[in-house]
N, C-alpha and C. Protein backbone atom coordinates (compact mmCIF):
# COMPACT_ATOMS: atom_id res chain seq x y z
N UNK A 1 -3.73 78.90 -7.30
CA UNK A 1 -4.28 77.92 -8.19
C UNK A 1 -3.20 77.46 -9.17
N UNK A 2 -3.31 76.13 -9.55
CA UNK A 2 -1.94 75.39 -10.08
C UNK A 2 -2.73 75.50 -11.83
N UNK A 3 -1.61 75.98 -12.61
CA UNK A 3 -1.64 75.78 -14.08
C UNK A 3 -0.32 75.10 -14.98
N UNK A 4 -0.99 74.74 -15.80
CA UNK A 4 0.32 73.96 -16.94
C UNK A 4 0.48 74.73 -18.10
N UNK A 5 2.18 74.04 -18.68
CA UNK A 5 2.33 74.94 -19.77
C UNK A 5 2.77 73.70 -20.19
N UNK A 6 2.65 73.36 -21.62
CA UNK A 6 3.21 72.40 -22.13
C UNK A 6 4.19 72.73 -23.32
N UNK A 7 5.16 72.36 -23.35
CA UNK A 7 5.89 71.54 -24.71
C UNK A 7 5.94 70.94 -25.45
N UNK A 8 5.43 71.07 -26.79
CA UNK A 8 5.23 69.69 -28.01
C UNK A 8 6.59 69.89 -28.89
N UNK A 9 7.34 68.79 -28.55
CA UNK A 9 8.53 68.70 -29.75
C UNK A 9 8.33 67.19 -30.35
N UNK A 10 9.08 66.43 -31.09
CA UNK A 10 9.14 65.10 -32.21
C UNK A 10 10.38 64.96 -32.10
N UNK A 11 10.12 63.48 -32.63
CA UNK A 11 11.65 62.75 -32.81
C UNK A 11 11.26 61.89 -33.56
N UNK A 12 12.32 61.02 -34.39
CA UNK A 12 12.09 59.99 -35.05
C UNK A 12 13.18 58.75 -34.61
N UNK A 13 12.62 57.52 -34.40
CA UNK A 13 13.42 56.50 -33.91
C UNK A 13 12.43 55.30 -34.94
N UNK A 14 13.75 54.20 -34.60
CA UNK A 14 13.47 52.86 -35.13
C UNK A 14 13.34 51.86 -33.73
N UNK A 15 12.73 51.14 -33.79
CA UNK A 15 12.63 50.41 -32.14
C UNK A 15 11.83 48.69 -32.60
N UNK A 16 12.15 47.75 -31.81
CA UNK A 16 11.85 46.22 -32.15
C UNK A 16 11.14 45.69 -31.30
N UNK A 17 9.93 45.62 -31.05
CA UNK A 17 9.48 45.13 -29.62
C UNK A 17 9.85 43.31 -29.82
N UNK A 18 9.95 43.12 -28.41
CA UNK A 18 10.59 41.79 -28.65
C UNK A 18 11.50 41.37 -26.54
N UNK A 19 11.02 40.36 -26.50
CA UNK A 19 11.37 39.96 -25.42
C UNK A 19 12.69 38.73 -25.59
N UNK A 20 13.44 39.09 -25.14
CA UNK A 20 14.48 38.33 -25.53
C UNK A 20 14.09 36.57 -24.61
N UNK A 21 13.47 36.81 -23.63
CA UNK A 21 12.99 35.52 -22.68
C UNK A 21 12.10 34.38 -23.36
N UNK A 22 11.56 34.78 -24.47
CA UNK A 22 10.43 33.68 -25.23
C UNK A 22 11.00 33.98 -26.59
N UNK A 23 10.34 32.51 -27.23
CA UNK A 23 11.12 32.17 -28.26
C UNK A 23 10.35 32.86 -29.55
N UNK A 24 10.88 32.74 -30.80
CA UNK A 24 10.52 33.62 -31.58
C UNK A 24 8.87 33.21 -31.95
N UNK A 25 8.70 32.42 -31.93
CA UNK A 25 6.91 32.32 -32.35
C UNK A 25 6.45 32.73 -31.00
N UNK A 26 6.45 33.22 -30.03
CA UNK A 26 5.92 33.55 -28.79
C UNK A 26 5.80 35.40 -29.27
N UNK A 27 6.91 35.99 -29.32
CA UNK A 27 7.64 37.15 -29.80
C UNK A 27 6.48 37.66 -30.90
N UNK A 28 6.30 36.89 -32.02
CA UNK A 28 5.99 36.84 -33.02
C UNK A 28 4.27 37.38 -32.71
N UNK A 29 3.65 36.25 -31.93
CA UNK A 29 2.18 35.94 -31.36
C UNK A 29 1.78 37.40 -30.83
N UNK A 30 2.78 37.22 -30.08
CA UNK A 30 2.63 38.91 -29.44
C UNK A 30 2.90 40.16 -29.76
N UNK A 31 3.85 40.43 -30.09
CA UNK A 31 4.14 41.58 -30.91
C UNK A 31 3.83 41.94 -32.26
N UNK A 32 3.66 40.69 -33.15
CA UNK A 32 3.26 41.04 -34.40
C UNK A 32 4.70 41.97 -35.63
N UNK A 33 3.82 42.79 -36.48
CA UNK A 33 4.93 43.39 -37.33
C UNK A 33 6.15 44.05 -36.15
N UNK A 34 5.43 44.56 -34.97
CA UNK A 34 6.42 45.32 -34.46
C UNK A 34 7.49 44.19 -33.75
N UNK A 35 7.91 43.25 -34.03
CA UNK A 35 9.02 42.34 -33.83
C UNK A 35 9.66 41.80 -35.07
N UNK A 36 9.38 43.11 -35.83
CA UNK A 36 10.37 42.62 -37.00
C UNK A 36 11.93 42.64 -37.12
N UNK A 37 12.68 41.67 -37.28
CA UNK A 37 13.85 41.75 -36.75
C UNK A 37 14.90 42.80 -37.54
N UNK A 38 14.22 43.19 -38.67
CA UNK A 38 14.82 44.75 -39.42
C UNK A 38 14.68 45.95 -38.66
N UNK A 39 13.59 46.05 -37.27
CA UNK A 39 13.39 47.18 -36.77
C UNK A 39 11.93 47.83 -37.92
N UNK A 40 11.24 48.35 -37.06
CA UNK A 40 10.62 49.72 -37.91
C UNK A 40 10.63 50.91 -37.08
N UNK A 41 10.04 51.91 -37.61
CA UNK A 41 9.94 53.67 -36.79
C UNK A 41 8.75 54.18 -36.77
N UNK A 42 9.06 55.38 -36.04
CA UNK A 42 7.85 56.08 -35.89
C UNK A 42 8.25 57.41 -35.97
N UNK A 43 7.33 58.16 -36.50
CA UNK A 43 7.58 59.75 -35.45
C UNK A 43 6.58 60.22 -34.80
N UNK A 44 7.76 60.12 -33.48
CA UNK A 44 6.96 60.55 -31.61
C UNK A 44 6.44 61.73 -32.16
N UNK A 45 5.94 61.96 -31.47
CA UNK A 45 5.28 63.22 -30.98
C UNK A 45 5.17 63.39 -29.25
N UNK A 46 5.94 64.09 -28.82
CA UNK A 46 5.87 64.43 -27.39
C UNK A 46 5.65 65.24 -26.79
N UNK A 47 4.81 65.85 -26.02
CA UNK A 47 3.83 66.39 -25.03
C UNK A 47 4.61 66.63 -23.60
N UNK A 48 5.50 67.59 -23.21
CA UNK A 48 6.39 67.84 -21.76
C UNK A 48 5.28 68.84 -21.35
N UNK A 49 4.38 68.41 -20.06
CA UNK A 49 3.61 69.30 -19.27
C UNK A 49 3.87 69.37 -17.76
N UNK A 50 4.19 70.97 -17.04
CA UNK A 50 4.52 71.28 -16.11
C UNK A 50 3.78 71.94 -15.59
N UNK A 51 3.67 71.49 -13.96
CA UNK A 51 2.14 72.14 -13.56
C UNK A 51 2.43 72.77 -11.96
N UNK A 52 2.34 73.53 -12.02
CA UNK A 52 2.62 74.31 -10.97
C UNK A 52 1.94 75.49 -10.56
N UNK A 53 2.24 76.62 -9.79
CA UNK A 53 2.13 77.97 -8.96
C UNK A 53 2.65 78.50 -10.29
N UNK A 54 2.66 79.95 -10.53
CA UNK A 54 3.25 80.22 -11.24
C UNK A 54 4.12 81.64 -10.39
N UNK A 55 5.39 81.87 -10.79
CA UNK A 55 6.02 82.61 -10.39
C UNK A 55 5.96 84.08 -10.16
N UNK A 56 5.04 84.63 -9.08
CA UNK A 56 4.54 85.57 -9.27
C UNK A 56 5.40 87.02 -9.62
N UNK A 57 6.55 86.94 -9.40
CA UNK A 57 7.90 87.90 -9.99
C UNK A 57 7.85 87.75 -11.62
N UNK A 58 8.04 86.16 -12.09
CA UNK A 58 8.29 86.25 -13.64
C UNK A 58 6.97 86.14 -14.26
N UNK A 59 5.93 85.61 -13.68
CA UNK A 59 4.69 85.12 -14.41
C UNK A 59 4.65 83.86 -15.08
N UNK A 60 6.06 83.13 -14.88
CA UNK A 60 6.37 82.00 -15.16
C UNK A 60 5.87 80.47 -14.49
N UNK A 61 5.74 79.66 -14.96
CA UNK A 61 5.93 78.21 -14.32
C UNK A 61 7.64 78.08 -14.11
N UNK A 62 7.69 77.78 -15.40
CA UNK A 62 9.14 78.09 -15.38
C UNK A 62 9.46 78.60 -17.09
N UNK A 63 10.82 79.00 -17.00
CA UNK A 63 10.99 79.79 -18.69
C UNK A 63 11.17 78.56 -19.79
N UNK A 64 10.17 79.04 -20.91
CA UNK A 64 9.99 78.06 -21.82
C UNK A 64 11.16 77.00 -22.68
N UNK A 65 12.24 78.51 -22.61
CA UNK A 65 13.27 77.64 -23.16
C UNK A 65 14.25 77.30 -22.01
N UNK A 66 14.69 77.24 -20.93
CA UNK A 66 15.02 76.56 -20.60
C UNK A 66 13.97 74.87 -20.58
N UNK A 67 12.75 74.84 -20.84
CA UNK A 67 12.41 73.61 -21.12
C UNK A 67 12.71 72.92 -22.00
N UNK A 68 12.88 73.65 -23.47
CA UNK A 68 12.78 73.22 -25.22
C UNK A 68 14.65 72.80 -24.14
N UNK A 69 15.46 73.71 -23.55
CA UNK A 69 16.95 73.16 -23.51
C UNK A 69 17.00 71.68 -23.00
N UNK A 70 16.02 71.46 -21.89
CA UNK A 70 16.10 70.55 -21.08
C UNK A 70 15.62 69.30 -21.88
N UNK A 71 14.64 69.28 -22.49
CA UNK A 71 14.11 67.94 -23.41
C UNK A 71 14.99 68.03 -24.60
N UNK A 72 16.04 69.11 -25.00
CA UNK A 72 16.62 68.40 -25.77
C UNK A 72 17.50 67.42 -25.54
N UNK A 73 18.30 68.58 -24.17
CA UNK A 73 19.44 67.70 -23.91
C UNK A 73 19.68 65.96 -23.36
N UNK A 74 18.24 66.07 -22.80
CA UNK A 74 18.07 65.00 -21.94
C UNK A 74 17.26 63.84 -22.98
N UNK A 75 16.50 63.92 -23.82
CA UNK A 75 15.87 63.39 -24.60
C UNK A 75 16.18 62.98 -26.23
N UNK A 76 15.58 64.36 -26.79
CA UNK A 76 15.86 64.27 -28.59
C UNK A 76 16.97 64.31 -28.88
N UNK A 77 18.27 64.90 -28.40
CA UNK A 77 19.75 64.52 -28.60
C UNK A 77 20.08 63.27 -28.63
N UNK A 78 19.01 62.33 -27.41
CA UNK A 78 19.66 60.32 -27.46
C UNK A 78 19.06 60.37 -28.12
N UNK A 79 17.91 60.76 -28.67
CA UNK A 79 16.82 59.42 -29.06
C UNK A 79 16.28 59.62 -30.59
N UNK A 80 16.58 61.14 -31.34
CA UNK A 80 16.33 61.35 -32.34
C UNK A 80 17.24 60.60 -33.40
N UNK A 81 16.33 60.25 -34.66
CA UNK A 81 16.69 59.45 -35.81
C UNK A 81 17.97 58.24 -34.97
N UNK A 82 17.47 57.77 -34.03
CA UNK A 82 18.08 56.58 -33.68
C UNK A 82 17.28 55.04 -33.27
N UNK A 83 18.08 54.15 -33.47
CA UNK A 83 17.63 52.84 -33.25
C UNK A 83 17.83 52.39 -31.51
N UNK A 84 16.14 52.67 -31.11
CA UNK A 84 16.14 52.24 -29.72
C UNK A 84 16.70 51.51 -29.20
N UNK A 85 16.89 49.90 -29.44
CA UNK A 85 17.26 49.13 -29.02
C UNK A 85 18.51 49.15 -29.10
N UNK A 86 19.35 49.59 -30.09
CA UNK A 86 20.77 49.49 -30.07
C UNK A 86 21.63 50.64 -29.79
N UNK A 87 21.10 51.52 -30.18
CA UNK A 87 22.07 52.85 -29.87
C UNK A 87 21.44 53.80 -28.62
N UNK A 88 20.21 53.46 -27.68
CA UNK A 88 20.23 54.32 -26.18
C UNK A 88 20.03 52.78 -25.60
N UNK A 89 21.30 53.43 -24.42
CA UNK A 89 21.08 52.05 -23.77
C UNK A 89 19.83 52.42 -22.55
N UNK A 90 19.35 53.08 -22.41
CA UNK A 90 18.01 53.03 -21.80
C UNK A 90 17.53 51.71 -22.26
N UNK A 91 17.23 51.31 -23.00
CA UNK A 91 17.05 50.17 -23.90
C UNK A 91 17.37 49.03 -24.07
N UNK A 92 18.79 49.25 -23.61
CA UNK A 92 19.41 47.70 -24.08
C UNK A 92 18.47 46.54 -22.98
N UNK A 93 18.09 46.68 -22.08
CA UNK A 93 17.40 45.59 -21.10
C UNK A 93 16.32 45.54 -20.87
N UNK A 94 15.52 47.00 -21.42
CA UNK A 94 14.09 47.61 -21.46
C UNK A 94 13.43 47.58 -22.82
N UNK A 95 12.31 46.64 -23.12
CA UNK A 95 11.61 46.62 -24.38
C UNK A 95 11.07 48.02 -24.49
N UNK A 96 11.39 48.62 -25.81
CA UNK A 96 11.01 50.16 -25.84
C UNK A 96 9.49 50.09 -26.38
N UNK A 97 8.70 49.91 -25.74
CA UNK A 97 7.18 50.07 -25.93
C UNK A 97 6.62 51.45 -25.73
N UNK A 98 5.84 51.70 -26.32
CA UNK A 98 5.41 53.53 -25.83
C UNK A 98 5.27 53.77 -24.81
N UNK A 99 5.03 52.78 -23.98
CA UNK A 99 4.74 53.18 -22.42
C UNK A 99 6.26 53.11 -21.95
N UNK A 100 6.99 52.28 -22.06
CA UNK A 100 8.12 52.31 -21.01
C UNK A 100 9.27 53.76 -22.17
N UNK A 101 9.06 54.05 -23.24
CA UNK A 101 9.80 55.07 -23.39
C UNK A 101 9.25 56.40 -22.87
N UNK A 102 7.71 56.94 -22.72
CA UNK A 102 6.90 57.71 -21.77
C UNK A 102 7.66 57.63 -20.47
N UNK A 103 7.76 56.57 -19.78
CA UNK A 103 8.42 56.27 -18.87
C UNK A 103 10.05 56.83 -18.56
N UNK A 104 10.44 56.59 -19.04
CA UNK A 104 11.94 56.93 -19.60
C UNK A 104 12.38 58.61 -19.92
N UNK A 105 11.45 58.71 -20.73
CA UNK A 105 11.57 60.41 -20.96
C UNK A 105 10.90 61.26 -19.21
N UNK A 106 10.37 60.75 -18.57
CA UNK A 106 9.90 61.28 -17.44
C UNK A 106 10.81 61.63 -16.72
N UNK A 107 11.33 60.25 -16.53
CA UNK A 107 12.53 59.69 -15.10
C UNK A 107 13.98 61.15 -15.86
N UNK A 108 14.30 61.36 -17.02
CA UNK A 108 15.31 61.67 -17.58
C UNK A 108 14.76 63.51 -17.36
N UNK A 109 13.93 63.92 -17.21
CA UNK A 109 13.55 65.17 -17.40
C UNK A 109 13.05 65.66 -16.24
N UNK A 110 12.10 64.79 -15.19
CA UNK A 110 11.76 65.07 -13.53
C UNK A 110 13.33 65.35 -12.90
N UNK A 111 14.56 64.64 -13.21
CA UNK A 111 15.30 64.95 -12.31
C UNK A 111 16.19 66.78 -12.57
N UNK A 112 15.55 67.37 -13.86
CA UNK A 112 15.83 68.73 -13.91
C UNK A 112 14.62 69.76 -13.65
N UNK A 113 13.91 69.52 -13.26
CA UNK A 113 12.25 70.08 -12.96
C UNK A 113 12.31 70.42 -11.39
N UNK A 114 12.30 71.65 -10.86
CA UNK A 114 11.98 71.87 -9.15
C UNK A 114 11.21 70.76 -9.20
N UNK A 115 11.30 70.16 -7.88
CA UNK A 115 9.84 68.93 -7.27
C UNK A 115 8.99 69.54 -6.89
N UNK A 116 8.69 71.69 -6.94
CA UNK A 116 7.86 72.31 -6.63
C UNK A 116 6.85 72.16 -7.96
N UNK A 117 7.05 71.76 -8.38
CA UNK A 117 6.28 71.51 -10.48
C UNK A 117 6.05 70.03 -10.55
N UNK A 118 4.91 69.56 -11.06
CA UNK A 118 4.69 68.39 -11.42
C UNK A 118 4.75 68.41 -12.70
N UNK A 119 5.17 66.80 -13.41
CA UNK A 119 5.30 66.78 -14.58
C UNK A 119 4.81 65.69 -15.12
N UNK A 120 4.48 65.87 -16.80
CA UNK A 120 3.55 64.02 -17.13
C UNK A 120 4.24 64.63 -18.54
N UNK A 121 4.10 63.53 -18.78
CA UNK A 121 4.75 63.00 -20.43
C UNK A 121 3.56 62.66 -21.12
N UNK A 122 3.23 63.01 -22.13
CA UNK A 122 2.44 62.49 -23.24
C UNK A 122 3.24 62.14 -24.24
N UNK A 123 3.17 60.99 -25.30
CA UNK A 123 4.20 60.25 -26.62
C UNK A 123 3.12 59.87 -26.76
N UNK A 124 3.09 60.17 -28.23
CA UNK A 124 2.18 59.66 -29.31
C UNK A 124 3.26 58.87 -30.45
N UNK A 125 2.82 57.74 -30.24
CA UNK A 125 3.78 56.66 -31.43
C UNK A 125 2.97 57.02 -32.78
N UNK A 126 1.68 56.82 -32.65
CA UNK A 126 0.62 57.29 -33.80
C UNK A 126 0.04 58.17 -33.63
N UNK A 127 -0.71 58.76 -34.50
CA UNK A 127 -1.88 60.03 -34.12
C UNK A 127 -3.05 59.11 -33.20
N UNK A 128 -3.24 57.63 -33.61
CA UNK A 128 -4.22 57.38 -32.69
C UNK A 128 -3.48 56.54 -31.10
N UNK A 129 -2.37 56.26 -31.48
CA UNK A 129 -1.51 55.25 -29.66
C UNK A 129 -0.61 56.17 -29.36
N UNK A 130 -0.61 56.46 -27.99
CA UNK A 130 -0.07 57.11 -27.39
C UNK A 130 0.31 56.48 -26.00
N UNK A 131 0.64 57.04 -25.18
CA UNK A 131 1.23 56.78 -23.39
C UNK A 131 1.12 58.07 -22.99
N UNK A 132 0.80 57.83 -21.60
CA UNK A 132 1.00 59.13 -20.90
C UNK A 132 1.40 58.55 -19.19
N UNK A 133 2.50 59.43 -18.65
CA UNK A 133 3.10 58.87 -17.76
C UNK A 133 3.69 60.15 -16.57
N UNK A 134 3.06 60.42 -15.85
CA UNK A 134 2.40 59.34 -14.98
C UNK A 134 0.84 59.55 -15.30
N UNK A 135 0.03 58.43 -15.17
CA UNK A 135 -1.29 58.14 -15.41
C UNK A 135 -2.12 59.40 -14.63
């Protein structure tokens, strides 16, 4: 029978939603405050859940801190107290919306995860908006 263990760590970033393809009252219509061209922030809250067999030798999914190692290295090291759009280029061509950074933190952390373990991302931008990826 398959169980999960999850990871809750935070970060804090500044990020601009904003489509560079439509013009600024389009931008504006749609995005609202969050296309302010000063940037604003948030602090994530992120949710790393791994779901698997568990290792009947260790009793493990897998060992916890090699996870806390893996989302740092791969994640809160780019992305903490930084400006999405300009300083991870994950970003530079990708509007950082909660869903496509959910997205992003997946793709960056599945490729250190056995493919014997499934994995989903939860990011909470607010206590009430969040993403979760894969659906």
């Amino acid at each position: 029978m398959k169980t999960a263990i999850t990871r809750k760590m935070h970060f804090n970033a500044a990020h601009r939603l904003h489509n560079s393809e439509w013009s600024d009252d389009v931008n504006k219509e749609v995005f609202g405050k969050c296309n302010n061209v000063l940037y604003h922030g948030h602090n994530y809250e992120l949710e790393v859940k791994v779901i698997g067999i568990v290792d009947p030798d260790t009793g493990f999914l897998l060992d916890v801190k090699d996870l806390k190692r893996i989302v740092n290295e791969k994640v809160i090291n780019s992305f903490d107290h930084k400006n999405l759009n300009v300083e991870v280029p994950d970003f530079k061509l990708l509007n950082p919306t909660v869903e496509n950074i959910a997205r992003v933190i997946y793709e960056k952390i599945r490729v250190e995860i056995s493919k014997d373990l499934d994995l989903k991302i939860t990011l909470y931008e607010t206590p009430r908006n969040y993403a979760e990826y894969p659906a």
